[in-house]
N, C-alpha and C. Protein backbone atom coordinates (compact mmCIF):
# COMPACT_ATOMS: atom_id res chain seq x y z
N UNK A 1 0.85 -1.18 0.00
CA UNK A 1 0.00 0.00 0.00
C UNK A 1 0.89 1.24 0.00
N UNK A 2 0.89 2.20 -0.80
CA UNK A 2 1.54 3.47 -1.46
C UNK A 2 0.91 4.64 0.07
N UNK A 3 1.40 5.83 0.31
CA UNK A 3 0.90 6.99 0.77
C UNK A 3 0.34 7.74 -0.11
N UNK A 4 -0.32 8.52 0.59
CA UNK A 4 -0.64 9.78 -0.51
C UNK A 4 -0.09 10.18 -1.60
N UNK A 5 -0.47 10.36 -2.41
CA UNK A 5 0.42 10.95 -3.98
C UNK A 5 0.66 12.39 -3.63
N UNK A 6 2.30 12.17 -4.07
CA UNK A 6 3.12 13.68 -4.02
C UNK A 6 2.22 15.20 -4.01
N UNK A 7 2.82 16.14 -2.99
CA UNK A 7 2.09 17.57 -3.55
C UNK A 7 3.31 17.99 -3.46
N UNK A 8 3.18 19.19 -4.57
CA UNK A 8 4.34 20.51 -5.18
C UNK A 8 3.86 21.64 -4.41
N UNK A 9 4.23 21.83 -3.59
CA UNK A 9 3.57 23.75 -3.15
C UNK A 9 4.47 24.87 -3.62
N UNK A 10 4.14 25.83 -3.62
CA UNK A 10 4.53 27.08 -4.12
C UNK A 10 4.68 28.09 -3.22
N UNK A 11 5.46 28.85 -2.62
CA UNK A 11 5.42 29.91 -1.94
C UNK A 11 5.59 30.94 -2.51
N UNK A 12 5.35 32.08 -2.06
CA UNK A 12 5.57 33.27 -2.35
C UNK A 12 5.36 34.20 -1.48
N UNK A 13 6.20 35.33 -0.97
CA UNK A 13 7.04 35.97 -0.05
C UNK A 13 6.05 37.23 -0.71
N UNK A 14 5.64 37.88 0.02
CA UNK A 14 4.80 39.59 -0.59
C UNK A 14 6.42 41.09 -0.08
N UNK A 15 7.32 39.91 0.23
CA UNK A 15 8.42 41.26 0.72
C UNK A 15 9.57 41.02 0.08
N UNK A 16 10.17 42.14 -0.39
CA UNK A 16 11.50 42.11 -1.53
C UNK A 16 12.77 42.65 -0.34
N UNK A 17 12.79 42.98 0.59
CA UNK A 17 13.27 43.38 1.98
C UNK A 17 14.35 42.55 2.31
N UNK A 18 15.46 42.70 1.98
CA UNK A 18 16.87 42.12 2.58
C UNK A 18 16.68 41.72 4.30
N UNK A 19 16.55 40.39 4.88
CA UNK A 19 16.40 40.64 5.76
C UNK A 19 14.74 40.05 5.85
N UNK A 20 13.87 39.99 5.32
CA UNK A 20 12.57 39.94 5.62
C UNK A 20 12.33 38.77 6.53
N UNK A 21 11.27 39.40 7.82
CA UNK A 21 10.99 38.16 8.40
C UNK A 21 10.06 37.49 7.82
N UNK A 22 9.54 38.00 6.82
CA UNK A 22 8.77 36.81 5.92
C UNK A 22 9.28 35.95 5.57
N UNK A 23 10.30 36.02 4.67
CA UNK A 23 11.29 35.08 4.00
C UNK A 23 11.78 34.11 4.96
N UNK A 24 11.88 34.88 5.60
CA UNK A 24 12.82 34.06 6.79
C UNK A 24 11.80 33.12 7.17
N UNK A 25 10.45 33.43 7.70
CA UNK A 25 9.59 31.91 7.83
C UNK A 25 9.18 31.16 6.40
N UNK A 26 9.05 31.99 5.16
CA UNK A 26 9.00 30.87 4.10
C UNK A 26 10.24 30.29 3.81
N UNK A 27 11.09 30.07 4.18
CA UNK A 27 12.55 29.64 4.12
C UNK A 27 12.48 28.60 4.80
N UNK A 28 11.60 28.55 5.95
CA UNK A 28 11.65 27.61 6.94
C UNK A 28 10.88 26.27 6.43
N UNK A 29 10.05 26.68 5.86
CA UNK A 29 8.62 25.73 5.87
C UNK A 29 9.23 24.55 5.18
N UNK A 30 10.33 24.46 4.06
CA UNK A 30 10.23 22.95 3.94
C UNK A 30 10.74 22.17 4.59
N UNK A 31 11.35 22.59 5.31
CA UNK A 31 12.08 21.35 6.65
C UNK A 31 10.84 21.41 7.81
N UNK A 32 9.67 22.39 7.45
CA UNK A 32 8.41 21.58 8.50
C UNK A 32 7.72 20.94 7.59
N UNK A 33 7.46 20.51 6.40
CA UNK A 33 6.31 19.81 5.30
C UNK A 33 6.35 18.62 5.88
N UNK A 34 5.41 17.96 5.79
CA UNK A 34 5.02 16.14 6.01
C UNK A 34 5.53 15.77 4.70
N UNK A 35 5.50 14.75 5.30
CA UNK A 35 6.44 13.64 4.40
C UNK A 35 5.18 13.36 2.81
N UNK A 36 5.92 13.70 1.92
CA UNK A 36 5.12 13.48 0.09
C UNK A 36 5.02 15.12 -0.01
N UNK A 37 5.57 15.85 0.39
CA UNK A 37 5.05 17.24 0.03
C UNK A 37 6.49 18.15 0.10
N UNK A 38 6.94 18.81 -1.00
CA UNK A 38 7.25 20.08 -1.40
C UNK A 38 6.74 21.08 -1.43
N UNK A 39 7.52 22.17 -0.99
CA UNK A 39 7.97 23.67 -1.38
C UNK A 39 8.69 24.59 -1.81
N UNK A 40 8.66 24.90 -3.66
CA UNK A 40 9.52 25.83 -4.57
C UNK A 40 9.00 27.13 -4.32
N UNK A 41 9.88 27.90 -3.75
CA UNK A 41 10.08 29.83 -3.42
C UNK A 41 10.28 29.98 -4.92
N UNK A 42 9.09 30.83 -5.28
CA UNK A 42 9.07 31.76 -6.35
C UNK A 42 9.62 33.24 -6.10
N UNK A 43 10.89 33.31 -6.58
CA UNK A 43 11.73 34.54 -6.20
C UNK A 43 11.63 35.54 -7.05
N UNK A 44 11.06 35.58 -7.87
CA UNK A 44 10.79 36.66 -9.27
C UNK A 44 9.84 37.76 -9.40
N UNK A 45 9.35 37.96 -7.97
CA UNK A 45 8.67 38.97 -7.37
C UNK A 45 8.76 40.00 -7.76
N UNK A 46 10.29 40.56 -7.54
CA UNK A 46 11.14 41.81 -7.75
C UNK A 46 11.11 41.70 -9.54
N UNK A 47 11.00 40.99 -10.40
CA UNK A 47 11.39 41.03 -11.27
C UNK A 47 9.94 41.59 -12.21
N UNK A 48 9.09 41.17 -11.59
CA UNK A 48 7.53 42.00 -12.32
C UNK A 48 7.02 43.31 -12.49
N UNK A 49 7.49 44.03 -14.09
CA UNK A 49 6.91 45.44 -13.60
C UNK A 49 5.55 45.83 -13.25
N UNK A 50 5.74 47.08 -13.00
CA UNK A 50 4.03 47.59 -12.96
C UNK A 50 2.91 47.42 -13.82
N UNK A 51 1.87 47.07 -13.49
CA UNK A 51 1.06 46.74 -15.22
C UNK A 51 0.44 48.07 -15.67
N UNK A 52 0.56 47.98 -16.65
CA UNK A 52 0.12 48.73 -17.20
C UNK A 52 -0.56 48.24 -18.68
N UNK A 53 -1.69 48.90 -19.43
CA UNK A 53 -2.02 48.66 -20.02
C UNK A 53 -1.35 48.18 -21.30
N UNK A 54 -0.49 49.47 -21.62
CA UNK A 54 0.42 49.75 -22.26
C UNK A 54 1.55 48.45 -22.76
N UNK A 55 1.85 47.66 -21.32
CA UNK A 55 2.74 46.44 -21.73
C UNK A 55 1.90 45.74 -22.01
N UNK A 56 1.10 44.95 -21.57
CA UNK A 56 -0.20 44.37 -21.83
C UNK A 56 -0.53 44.05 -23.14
N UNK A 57 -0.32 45.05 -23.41
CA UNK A 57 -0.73 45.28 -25.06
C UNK A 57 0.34 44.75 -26.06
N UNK A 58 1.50 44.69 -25.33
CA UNK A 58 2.63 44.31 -26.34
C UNK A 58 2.92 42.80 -25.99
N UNK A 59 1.84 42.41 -24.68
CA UNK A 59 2.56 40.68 -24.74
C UNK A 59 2.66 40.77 -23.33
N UNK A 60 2.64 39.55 -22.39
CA UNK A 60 2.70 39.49 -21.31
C UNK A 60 4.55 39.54 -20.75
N UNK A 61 5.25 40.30 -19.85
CA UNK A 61 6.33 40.01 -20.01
C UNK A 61 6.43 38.48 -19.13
N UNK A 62 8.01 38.27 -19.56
CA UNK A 62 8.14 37.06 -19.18
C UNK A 62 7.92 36.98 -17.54
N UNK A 63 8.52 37.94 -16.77
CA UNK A 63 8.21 37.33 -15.57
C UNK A 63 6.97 37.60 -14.88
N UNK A 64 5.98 38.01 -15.71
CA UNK A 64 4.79 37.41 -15.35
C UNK A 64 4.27 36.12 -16.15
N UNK A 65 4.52 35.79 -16.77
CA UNK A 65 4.37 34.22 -17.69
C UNK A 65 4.94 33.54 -16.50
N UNK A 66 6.03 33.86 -16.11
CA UNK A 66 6.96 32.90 -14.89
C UNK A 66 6.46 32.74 -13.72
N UNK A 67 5.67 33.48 -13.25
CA UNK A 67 4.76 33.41 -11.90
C UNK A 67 3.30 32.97 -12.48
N UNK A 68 2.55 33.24 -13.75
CA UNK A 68 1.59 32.43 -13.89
C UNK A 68 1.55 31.10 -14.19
N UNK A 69 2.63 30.29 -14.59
CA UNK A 69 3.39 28.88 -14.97
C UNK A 69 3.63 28.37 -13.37
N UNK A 70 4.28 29.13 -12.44
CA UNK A 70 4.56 28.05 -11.46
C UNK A 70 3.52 28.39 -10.60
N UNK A 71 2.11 29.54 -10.48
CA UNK A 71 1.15 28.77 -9.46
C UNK A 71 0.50 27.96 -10.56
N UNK A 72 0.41 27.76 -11.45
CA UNK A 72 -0.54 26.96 -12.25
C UNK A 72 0.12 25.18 -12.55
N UNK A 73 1.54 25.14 -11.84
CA UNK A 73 1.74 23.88 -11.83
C UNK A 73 2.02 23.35 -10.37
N UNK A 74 1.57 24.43 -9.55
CA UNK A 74 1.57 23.72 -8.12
C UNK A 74 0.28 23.21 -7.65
N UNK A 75 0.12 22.24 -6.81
CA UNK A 75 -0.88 21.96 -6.33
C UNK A 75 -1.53 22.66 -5.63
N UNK A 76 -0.95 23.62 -4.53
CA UNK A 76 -1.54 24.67 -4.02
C UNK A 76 -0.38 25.73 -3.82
N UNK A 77 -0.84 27.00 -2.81
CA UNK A 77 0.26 27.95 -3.03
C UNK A 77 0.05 28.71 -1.38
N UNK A 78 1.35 28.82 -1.02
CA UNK A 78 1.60 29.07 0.42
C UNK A 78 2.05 30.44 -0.05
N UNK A 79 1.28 31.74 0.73
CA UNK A 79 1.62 33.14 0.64
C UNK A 79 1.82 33.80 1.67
N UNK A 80 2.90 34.10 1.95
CA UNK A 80 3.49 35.27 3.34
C UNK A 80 3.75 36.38 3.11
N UNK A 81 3.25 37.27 3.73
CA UNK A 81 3.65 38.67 3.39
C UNK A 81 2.92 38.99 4.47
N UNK A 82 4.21 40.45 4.38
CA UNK A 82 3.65 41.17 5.66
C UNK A 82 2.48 42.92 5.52
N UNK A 83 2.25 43.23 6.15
CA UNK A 83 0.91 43.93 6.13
C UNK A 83 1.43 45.65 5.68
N UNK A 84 1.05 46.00 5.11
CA UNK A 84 1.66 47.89 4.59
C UNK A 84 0.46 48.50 4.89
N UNK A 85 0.61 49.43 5.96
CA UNK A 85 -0.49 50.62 5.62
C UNK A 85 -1.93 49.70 5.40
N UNK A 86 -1.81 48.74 6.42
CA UNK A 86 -3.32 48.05 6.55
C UNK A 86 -3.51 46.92 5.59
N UNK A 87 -2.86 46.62 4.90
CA UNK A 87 -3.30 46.11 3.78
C UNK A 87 -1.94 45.09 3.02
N UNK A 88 -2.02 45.34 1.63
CA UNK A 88 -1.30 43.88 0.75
C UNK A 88 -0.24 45.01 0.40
N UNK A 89 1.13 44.49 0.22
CA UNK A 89 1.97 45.30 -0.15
C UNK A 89 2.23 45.09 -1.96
N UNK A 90 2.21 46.66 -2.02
CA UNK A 90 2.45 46.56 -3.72
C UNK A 90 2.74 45.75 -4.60
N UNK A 91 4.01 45.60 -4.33
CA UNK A 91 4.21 44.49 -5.25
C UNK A 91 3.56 42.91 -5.17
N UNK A 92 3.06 42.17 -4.24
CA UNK A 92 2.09 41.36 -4.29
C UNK A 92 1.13 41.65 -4.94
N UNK A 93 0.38 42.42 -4.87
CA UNK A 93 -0.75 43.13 -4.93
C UNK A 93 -0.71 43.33 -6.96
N UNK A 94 0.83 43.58 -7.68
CA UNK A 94 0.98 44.07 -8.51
C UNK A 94 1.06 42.84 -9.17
N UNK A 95 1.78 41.54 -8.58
CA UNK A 95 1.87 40.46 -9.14
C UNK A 95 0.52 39.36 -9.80
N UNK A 96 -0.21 39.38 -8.53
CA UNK A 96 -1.42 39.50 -8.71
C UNK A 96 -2.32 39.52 -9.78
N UNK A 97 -2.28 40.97 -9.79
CA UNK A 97 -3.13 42.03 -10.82
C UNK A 97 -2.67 41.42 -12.61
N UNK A 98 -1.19 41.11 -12.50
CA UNK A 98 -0.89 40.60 -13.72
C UNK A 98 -1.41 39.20 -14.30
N UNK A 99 -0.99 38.15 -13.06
CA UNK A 99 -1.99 37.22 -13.17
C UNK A 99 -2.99 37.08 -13.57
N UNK A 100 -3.87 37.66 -12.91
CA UNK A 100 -5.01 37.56 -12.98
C UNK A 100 -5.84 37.91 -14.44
N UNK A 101 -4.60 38.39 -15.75
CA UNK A 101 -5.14 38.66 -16.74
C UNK A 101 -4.77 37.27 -17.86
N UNK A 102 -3.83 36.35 -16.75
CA UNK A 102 -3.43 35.03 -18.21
C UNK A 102 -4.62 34.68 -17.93
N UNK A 103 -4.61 33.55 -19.08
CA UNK A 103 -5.44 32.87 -19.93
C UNK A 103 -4.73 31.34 -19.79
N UNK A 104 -5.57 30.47 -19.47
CA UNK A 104 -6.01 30.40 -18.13
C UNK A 104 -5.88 31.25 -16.47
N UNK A 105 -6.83 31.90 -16.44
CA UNK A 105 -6.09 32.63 -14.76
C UNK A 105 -5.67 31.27 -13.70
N UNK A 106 -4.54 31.43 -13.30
CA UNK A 106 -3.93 29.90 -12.77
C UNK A 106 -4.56 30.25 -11.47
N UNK A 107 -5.03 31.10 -10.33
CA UNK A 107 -5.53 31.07 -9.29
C UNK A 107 -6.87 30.17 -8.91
N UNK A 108 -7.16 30.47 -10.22
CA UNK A 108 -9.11 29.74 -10.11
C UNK A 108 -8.88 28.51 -9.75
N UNK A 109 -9.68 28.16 -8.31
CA UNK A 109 -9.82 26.26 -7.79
C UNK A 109 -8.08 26.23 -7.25
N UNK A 110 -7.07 26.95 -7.42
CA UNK A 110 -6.37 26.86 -6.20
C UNK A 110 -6.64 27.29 -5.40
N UNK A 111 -6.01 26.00 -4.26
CA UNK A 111 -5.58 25.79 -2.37
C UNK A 111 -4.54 26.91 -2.52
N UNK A 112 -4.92 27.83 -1.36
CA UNK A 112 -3.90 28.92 -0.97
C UNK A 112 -3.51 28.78 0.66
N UNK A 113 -2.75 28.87 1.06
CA UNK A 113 -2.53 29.01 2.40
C UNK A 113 -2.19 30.63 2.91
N UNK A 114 -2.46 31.20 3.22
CA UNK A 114 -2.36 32.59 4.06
C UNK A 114 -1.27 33.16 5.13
N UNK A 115 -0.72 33.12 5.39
CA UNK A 115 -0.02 33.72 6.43
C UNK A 115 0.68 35.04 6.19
N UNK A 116 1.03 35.51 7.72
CA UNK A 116 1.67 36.69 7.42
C UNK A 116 2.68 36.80 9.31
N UNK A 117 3.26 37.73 9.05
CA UNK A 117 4.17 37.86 10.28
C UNK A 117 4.87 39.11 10.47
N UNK A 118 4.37 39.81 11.23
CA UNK A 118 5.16 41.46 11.49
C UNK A 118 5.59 41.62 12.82
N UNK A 119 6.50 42.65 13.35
CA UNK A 119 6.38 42.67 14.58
C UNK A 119 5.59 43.02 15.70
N UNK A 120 4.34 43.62 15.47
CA UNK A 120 3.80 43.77 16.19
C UNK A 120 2.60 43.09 16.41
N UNK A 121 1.79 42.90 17.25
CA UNK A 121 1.22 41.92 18.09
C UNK A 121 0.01 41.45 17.19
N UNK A 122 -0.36 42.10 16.12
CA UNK A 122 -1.27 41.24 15.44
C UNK A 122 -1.27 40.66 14.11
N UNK A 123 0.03 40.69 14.60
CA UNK A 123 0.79 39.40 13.35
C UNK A 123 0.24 39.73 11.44
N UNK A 124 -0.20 40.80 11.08
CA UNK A 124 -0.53 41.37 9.66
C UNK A 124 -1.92 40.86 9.16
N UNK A 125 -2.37 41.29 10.27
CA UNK A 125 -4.22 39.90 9.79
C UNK A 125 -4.67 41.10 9.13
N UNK A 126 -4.58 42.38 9.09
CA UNK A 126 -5.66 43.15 8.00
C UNK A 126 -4.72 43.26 6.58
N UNK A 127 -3.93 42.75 6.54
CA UNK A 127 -3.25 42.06 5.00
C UNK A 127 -4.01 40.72 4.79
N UNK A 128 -3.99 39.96 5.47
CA UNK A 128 -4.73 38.60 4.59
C UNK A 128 -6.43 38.86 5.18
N UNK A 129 -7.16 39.65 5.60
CA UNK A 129 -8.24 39.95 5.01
C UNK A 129 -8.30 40.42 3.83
N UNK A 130 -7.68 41.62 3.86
CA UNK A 130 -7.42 42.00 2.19
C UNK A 130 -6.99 41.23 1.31
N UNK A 131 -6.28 40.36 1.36
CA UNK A 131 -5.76 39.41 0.60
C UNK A 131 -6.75 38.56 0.19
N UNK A 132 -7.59 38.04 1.30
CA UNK A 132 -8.44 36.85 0.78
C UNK A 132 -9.59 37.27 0.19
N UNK A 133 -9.97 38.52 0.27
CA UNK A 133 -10.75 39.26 -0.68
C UNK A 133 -10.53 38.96 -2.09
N UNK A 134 -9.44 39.57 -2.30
CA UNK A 134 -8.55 39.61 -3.69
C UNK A 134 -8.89 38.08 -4.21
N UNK A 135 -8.06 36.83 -3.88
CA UNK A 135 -8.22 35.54 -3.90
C UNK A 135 -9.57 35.14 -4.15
N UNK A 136 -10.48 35.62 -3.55
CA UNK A 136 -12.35 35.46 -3.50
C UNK A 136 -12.50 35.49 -4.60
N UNK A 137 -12.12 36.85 -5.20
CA UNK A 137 -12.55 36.99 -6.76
C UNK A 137 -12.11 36.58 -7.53
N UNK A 138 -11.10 35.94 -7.64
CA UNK A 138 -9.85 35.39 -8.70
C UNK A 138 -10.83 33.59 -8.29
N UNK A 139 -11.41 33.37 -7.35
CA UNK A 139 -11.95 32.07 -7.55
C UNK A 139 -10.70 31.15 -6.99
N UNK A 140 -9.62 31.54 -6.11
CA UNK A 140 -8.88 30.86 -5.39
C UNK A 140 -9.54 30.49 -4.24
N UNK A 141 -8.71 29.27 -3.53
CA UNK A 141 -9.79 28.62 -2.54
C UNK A 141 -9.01 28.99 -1.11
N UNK A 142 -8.71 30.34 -0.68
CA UNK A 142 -7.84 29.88 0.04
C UNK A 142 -8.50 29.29 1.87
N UNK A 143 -7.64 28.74 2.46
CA UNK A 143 -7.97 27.85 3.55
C UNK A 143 -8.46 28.69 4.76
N UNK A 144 -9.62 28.45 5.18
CA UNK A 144 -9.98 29.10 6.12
C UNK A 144 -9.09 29.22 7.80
N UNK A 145 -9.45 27.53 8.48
CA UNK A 145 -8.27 27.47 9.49
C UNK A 145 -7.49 26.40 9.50
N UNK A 146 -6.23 26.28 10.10
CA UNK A 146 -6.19 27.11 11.52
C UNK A 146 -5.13 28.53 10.40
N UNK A 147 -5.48 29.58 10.69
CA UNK A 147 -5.05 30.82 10.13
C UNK A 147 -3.48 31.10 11.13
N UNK A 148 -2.78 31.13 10.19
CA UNK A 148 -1.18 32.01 10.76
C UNK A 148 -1.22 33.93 10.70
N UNK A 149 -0.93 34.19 12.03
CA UNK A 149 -0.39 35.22 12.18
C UNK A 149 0.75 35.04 12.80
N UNK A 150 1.85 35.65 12.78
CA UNK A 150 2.74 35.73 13.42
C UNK A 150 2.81 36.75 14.09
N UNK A 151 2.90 36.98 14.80
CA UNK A 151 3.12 38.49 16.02
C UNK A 151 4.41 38.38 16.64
N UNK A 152 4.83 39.81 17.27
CA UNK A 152 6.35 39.85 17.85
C UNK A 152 7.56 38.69 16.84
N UNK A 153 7.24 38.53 15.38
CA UNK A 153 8.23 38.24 14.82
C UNK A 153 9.88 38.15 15.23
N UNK A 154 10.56 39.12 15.41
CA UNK A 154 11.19 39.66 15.65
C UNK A 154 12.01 38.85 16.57
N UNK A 155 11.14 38.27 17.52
CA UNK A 155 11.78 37.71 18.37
C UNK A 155 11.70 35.96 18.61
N UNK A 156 11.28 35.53 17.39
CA UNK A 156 11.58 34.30 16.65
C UNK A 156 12.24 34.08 15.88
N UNK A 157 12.85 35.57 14.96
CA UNK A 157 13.81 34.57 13.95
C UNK A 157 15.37 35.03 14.22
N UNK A 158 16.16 34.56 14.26
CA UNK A 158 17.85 34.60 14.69
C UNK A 158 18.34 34.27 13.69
N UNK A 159 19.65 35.24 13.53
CA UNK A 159 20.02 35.45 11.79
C UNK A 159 19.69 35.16 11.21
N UNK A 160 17.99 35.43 10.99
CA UNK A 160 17.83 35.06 9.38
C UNK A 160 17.30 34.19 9.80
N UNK A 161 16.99 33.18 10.15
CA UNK A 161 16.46 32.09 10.78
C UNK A 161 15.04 31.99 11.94
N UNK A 162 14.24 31.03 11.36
CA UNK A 162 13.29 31.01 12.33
C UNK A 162 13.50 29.89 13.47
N UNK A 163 13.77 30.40 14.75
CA UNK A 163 14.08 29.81 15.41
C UNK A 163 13.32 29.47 16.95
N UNK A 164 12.46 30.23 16.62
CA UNK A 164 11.15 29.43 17.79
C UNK A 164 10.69 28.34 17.85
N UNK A 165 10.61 27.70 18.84
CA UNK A 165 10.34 25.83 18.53
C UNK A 165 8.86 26.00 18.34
N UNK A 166 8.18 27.02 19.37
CA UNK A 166 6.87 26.80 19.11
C UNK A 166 6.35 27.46 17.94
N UNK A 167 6.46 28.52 17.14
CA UNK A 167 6.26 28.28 15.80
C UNK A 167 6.45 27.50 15.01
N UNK A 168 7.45 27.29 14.90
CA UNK A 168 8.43 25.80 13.87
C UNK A 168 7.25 24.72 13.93
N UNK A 169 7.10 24.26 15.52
CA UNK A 169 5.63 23.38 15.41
C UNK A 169 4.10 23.82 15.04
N UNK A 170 3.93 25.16 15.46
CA UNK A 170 2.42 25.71 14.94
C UNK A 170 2.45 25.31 13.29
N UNK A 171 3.71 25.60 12.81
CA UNK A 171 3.58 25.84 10.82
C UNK A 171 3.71 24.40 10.32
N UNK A 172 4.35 23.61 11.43
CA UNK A 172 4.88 22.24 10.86
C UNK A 172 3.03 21.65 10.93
N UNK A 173 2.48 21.88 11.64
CA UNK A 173 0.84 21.90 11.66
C UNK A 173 -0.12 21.78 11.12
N UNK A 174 0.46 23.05 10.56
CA UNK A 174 -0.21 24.23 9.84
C UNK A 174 -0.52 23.51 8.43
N UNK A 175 1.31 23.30 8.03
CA UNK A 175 1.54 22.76 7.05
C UNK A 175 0.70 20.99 6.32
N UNK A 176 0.62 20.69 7.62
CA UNK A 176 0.38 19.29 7.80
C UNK A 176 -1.48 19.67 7.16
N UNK A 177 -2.01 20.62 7.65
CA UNK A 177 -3.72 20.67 7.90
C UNK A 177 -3.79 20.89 6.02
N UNK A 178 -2.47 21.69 5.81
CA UNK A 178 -2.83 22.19 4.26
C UNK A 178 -2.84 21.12 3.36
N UNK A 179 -1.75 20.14 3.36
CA UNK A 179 -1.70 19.55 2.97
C UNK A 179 -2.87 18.63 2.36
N UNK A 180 -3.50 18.08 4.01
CA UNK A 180 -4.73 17.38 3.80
C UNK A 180 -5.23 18.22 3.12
N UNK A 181 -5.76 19.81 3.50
CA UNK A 181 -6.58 20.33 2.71
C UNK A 181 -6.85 20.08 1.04
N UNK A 182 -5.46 20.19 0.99
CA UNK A 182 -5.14 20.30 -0.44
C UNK A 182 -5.38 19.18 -1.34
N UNK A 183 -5.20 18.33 -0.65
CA UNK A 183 -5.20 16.78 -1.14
C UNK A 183 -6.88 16.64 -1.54
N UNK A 184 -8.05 17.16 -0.86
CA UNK A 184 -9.15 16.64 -1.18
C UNK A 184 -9.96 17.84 -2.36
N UNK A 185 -8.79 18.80 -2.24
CA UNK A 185 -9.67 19.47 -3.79
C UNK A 185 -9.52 18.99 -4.62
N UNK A 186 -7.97 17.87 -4.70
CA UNK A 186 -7.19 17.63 -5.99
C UNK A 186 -8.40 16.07 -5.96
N UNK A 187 -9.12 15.46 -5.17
CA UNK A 187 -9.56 14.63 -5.20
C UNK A 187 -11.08 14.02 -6.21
């Protein structure tokens, strides 16, 4: 008797920030995944310009082809970012927006996972309200609970590193719940 058939996840970081404690917990997550499951960091964030109609018109550039290709060949997609001025930070927000114009839109009927992590005590939850708004309409599924905030960041991750045991286990969890999640859309 076989386990579960393999999942591919996808992350993506909403912060371009040398240093980000985002990164720093999506960095972490594949040494918490259950066993049959991956996670490829889509780093090409920084590399997406602004949309504009204007490019649009001349062809999608490549590194938005490159972010609509790898959520559209993951099984689901793990998103961290931290909260700006209430909300989704630009360039997520911009990446997004480009997406959301391929053909196939690769969001529709994807598993999303949510998280976010800032330093202060309510861990960036009025970013992934806003966020899951966004996702709503794009027809992404993302996961209701158990929901990650991270709060007092800051004082979990050590050079660069997330190094709280009890996070490490909340996400190793976390990770574990998505998984299943994920497994019964693909079902």
């Amino acid at each position: 008797m076989t386990g579960p058939a393999p999942l591919r996840l996808l992350g993506i970081c909403g912060s371009l920030r040398a240093g980000s404690y985002n990164a720093a917990v999506l960095a972490a997550l594949p040494s918490l995944l259950p066993e049959g499951v991956s996670l490829e960091i889509f780093s090409g964030l920084g590399d997406i310009p602004l949309y504009k109609a204007a490019l649009l018109a001349a062809g999608f550039p490549a590194a938005v082809t490159a972010v609509g290709v790898a959520v559209a060949a993951a099984d689901g997609v793990v998103i961290i970012s931290p909260e700006y001025n209430y909300s989704v930070p630009g360039v997520l927000k911009n990446a997004i927006d480009w997406a959301s114009r391929l053909s196939p839109q690769p969001f529709a009927g994807k598993p999303v996972s949510l998280m976010s992590a800032s330093m202060g005590i309510l861990g960036g939850a009025r970013m992934q309200y806003h966020l899951r708004q966004i996702l709503v309409f794009l027809d992404a599924e993302p996961m209701n609970k158990p929901e990650v905030f991270i709060g007092a960041v800051h004082q979990k991750v050590t050079d660069g590193q997330l190094s709280d045991p009890g996070t490490r286990a909340f996400l190793a969890d976390h990770m574990t719940a998505f998984a299943t999640w994920t497994r019964r859309r693909k079902d």
